[in-house]
N, C-alpha and C. Protein backbone atom coordinates (compact mmCIF):
# COMPACT_ATOMS: atom_id res chain seq x y z
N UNK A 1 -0.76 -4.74 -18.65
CA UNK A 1 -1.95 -4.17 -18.03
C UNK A 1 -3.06 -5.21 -17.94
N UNK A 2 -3.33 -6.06 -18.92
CA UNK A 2 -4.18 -7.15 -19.06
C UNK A 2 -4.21 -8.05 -17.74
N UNK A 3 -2.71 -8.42 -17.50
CA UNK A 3 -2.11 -9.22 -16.13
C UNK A 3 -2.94 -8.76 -14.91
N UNK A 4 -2.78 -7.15 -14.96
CA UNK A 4 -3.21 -6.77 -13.91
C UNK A 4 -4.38 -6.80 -13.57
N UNK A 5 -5.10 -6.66 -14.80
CA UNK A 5 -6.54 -6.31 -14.70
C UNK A 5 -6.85 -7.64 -13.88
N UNK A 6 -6.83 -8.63 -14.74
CA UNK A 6 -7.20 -10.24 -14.49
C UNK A 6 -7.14 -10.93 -13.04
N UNK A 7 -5.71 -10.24 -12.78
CA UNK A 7 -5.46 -10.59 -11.04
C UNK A 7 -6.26 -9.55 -10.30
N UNK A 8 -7.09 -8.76 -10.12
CA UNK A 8 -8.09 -7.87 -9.31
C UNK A 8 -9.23 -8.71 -9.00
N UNK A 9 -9.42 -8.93 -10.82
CA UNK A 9 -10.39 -9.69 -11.17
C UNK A 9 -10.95 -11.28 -10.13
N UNK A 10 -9.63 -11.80 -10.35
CA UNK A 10 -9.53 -13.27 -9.90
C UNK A 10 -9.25 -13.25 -8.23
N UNK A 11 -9.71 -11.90 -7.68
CA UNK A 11 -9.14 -12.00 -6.28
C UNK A 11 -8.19 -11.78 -5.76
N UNK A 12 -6.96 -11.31 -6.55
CA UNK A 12 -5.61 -11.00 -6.09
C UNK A 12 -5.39 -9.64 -6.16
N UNK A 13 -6.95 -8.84 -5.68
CA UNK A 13 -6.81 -7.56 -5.05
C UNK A 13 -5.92 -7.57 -3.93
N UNK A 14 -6.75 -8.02 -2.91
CA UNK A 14 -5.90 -8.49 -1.34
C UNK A 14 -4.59 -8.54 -1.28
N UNK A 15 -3.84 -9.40 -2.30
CA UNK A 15 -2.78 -9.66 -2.29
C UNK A 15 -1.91 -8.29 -3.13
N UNK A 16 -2.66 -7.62 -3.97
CA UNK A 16 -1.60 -6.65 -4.87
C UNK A 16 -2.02 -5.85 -3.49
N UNK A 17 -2.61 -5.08 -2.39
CA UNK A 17 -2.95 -4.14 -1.70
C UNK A 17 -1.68 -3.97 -0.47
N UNK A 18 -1.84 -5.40 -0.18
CA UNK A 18 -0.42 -6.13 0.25
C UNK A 18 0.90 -5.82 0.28
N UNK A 19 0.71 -6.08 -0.92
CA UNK A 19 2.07 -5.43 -1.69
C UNK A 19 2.49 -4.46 -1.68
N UNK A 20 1.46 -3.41 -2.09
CA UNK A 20 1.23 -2.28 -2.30
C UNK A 20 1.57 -1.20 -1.51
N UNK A 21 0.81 -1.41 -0.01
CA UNK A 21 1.28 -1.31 1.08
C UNK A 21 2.71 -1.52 2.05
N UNK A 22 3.45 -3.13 1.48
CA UNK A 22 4.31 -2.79 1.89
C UNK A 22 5.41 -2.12 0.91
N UNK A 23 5.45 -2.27 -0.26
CA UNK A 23 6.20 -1.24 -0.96
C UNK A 23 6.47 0.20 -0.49
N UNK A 24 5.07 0.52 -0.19
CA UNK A 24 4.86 1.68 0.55
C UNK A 24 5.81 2.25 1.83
N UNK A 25 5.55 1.45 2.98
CA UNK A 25 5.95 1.51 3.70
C UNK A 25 7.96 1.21 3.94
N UNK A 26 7.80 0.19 3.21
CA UNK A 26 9.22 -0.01 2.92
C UNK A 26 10.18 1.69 2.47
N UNK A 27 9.36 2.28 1.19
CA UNK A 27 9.81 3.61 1.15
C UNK A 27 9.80 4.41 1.84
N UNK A 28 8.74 4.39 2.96
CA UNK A 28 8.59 5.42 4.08
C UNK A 28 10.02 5.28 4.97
N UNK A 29 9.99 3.54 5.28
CA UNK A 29 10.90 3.25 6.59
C UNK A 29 12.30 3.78 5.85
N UNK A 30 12.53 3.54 4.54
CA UNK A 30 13.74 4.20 3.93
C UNK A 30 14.19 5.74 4.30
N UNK A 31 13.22 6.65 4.14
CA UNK A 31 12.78 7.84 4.10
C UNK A 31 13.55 8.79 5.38
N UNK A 32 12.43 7.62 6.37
CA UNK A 32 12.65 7.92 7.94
C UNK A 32 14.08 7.87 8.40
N UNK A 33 14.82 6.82 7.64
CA UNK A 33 15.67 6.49 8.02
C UNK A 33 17.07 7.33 7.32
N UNK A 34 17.03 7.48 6.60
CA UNK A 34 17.94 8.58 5.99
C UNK A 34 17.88 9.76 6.39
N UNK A 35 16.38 10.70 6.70
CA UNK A 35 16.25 11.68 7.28
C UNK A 35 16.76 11.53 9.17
N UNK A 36 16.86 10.45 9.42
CA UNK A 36 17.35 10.33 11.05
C UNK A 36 18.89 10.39 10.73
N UNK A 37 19.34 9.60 9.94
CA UNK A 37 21.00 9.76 9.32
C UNK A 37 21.34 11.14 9.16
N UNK A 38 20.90 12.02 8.49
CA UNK A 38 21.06 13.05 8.07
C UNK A 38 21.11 14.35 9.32
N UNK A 39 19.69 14.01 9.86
CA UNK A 39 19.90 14.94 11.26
C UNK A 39 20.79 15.15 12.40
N UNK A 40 20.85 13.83 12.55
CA UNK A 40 22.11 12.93 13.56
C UNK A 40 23.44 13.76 12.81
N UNK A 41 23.65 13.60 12.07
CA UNK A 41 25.22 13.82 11.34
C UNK A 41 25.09 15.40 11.38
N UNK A 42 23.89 16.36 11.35
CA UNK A 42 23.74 17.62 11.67
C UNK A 42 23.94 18.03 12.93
N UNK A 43 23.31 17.40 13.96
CA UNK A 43 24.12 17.61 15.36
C UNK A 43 25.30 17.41 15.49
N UNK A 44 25.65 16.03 14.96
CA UNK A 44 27.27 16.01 15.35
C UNK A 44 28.28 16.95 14.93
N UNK A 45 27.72 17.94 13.86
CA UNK A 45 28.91 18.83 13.01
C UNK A 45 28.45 20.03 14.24
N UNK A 46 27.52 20.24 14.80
CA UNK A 46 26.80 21.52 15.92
C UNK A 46 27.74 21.29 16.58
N UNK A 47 27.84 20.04 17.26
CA UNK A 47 28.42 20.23 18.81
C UNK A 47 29.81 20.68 18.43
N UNK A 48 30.42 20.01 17.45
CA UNK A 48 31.95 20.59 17.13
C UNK A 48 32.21 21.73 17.16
């Protein structure tokens, strides 16, 4: 926690927000993407 504090501190807000963000997004694009897998494979069992 100390680490962290220090890097806010020293300016490496920007850079953890960064991060932060794409972590973020990275889980979203995961998200999106499994839920499109999932739907897709729900139509295909419909049309059968």
């Amino acid at each position: 926690m100390t680490k962290f504090t220090r890097k806010v501190k020293t300016g490496g807000f920007l850079e953890f927000t960064f991060h932060y963000i794409g972590w973020v997004g990275g889980g979203l694009m995961y998200v999106i993407v499994i839920k499109r897998f999932l739907w897709s494979n729900r139509k295909v069992k419909n049309s059968e």
